[in-house]
PDB file of N, CA and C in Angstrom:
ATOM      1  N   UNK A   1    -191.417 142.977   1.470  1.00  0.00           N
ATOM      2  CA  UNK A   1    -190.442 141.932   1.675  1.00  0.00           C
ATOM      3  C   UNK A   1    -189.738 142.163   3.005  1.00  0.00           C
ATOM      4  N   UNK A   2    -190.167 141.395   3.911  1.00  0.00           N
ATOM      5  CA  UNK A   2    -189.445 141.859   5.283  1.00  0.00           C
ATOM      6  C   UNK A   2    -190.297 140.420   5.973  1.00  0.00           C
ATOM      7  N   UNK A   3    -190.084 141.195   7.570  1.00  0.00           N
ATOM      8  CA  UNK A   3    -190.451 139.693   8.471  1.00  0.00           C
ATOM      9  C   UNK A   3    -192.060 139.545   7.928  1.00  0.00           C
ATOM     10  N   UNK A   4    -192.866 140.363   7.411  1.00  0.00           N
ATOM     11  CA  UNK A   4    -194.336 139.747   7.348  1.00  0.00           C
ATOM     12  C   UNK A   4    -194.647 139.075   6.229  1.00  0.00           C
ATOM     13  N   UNK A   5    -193.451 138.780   5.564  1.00  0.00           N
ATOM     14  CA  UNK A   5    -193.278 137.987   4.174  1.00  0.00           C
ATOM     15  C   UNK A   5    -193.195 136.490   4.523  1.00  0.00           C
ATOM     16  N   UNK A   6    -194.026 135.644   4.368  1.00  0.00           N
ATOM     17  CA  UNK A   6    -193.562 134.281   4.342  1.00  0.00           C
ATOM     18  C   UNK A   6    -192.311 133.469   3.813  1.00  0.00           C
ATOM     19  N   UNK A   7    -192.589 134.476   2.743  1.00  0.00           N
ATOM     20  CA  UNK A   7    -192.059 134.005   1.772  1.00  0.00           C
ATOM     21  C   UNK A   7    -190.562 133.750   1.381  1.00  0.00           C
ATOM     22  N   UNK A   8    -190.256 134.628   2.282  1.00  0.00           N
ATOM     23  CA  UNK A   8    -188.988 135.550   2.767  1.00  0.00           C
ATOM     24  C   UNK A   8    -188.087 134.450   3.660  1.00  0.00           C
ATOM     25  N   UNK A   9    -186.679 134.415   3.668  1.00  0.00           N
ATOM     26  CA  UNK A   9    -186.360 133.670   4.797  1.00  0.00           C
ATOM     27  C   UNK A   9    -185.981 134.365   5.700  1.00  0.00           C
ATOM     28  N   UNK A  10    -186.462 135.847   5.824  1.00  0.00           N
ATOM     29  CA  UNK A  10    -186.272 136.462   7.136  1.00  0.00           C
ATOM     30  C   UNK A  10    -187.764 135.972   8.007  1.00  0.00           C
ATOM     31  N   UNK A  11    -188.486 136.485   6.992  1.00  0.00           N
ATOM     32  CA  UNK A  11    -190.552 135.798   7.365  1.00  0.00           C
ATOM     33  C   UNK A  11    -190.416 134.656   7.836  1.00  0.00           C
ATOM     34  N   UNK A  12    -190.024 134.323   7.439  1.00  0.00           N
ATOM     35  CA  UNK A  12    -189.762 132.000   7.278  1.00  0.00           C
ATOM     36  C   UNK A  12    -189.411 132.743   9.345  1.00  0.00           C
ATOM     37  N   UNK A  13    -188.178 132.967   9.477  1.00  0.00           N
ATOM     38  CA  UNK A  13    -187.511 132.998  10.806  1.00  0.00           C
ATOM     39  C   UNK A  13    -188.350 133.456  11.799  1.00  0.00           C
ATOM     40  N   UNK A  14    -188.812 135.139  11.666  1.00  0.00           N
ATOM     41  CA  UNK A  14    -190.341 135.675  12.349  1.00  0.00           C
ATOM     42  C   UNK A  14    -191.352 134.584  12.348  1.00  0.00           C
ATOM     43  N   UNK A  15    -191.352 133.723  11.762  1.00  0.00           N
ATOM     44  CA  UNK A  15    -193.023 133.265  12.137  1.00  0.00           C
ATOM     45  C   UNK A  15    -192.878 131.548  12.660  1.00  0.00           C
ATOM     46  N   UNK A  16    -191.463 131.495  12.297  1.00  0.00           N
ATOM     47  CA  UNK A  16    -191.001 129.981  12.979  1.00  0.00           C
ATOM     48  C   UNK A  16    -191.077 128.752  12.238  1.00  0.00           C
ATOM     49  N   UNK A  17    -191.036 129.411  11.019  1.00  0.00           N
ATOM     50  CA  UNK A  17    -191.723 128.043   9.924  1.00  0.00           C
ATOM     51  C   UNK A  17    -190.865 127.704   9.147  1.00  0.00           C
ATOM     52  N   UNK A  18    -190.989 126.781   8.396  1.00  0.00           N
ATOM     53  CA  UNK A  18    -189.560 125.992   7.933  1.00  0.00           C
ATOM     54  C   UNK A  18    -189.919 126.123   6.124  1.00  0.00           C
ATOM     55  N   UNK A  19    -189.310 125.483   5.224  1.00  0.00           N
ATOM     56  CA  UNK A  19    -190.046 124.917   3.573  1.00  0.00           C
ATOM     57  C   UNK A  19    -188.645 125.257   2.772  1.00  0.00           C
ATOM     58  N   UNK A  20    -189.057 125.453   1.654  1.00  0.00           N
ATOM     59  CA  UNK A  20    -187.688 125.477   0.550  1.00  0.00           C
ATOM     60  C   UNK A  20    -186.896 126.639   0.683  1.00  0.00           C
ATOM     61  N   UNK A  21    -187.522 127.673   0.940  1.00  0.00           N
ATOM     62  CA  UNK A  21    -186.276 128.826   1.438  1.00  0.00           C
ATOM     63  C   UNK A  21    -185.895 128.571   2.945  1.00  0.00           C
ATOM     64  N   UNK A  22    -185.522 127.993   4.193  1.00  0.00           N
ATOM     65  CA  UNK A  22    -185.202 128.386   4.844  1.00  0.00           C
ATOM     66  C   UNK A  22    -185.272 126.406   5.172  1.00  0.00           C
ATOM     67  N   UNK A  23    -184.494 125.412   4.694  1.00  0.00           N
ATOM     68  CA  UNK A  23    -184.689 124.194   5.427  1.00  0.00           C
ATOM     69  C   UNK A  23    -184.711 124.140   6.459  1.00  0.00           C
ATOM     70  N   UNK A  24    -184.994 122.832   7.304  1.00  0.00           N
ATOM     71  CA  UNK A  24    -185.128 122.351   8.172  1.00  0.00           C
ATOM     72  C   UNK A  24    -183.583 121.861   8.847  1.00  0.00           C
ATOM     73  N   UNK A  25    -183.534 120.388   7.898  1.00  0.00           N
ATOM     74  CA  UNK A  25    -181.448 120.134   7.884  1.00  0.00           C
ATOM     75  C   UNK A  25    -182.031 119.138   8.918  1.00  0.00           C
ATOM     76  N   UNK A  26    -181.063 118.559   9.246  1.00  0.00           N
ATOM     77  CA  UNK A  26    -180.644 117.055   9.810  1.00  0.00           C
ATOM     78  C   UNK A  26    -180.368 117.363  11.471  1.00  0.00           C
ATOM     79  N   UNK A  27    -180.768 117.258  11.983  1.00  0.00           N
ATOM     80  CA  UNK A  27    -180.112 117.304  13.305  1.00  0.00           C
ATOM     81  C   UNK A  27    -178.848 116.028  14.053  1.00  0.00           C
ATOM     82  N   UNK A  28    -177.834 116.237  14.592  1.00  0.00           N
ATOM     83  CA  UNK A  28    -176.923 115.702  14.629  1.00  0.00           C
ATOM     84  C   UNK A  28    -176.999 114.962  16.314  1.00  0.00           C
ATOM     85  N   UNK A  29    -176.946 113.225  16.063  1.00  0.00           N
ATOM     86  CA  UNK A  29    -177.074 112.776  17.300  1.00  0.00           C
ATOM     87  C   UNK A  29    -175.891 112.945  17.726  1.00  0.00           C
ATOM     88  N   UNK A  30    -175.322 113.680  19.118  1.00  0.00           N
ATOM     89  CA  UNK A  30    -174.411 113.919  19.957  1.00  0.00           C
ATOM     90  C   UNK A  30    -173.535 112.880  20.560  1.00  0.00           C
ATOM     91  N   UNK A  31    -174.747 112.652  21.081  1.00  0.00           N
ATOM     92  CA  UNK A  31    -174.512 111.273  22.128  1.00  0.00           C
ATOM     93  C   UNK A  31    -174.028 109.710  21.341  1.00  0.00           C
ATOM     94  N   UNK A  32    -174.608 109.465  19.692  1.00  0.00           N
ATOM     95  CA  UNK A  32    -174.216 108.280  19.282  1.00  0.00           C
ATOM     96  C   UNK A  32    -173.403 108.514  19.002  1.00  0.00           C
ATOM     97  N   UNK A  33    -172.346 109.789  17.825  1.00  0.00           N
ATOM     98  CA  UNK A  33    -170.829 109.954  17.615  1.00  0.00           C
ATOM     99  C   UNK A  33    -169.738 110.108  18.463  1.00  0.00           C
ATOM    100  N   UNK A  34    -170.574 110.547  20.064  1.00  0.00           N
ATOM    101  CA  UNK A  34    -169.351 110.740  21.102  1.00  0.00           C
ATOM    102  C   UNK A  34    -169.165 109.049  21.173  1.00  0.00           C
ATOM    103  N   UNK A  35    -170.160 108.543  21.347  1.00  0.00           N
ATOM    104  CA  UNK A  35    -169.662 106.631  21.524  1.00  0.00           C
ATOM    105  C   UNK A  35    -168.954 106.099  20.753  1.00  0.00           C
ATOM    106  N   UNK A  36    -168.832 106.515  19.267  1.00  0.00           N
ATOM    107  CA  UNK A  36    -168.508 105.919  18.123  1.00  0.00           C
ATOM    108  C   UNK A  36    -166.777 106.417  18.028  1.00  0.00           C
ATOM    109  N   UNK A  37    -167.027 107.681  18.399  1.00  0.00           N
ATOM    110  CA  UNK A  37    -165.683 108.098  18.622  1.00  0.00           C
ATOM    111  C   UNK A  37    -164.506 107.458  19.768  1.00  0.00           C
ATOM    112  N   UNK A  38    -165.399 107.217  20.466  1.00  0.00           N
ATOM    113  CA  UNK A  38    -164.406 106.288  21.576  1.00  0.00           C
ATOM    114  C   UNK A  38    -163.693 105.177  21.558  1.00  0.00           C
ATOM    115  N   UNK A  39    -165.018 104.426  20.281  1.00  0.00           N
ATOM    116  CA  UNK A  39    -164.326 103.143  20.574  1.00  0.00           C
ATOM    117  C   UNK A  39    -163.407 102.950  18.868  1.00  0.00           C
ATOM    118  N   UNK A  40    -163.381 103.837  18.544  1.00  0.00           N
ATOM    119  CA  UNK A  40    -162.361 104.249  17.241  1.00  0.00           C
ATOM    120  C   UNK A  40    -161.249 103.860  17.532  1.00  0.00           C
ATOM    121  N   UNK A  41    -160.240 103.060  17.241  1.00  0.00           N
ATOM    122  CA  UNK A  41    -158.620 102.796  17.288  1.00  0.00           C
ATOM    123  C   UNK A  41    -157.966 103.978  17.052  1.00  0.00           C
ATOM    124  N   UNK A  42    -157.220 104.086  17.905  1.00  0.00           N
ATOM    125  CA  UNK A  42    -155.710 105.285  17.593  1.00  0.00           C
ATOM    126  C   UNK A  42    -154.602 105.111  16.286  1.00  0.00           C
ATOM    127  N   UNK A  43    -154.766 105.678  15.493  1.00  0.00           N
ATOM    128  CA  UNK A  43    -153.683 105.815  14.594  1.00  0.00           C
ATOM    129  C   UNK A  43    -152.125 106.111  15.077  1.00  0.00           C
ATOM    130  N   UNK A  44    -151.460 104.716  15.184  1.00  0.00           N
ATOM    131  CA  UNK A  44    -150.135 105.146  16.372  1.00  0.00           C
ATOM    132  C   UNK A  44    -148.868 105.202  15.426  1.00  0.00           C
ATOM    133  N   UNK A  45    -148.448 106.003  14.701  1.00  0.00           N
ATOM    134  CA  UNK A  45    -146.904 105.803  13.755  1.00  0.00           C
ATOM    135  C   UNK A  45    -146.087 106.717  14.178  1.00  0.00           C
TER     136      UNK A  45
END
């Protein structure tokens, strides 16, 4: 059980591969929330 383990989510990390121990996940667009954020109204009280 170490990096030559697939199986492993240290293995998963050594060998660059993704599956149920070690997801993948969502990557976050940068660029569309910085826009979205801009044109957001100010909460002024």
């Amino acid at each position: 059980m170490g990096r030559g383990d697939k199986r492993t989510r240290k293995g998963k990390i050594f060998a660059g591969s993704f599956g149920k121990t070690r997801p993948q996940g969502k990557k976050k667009n940068t660029a569309n929330t910085a826009a979205t954020a801009e044109n957001k109204p100010e909460n002024k009280e």
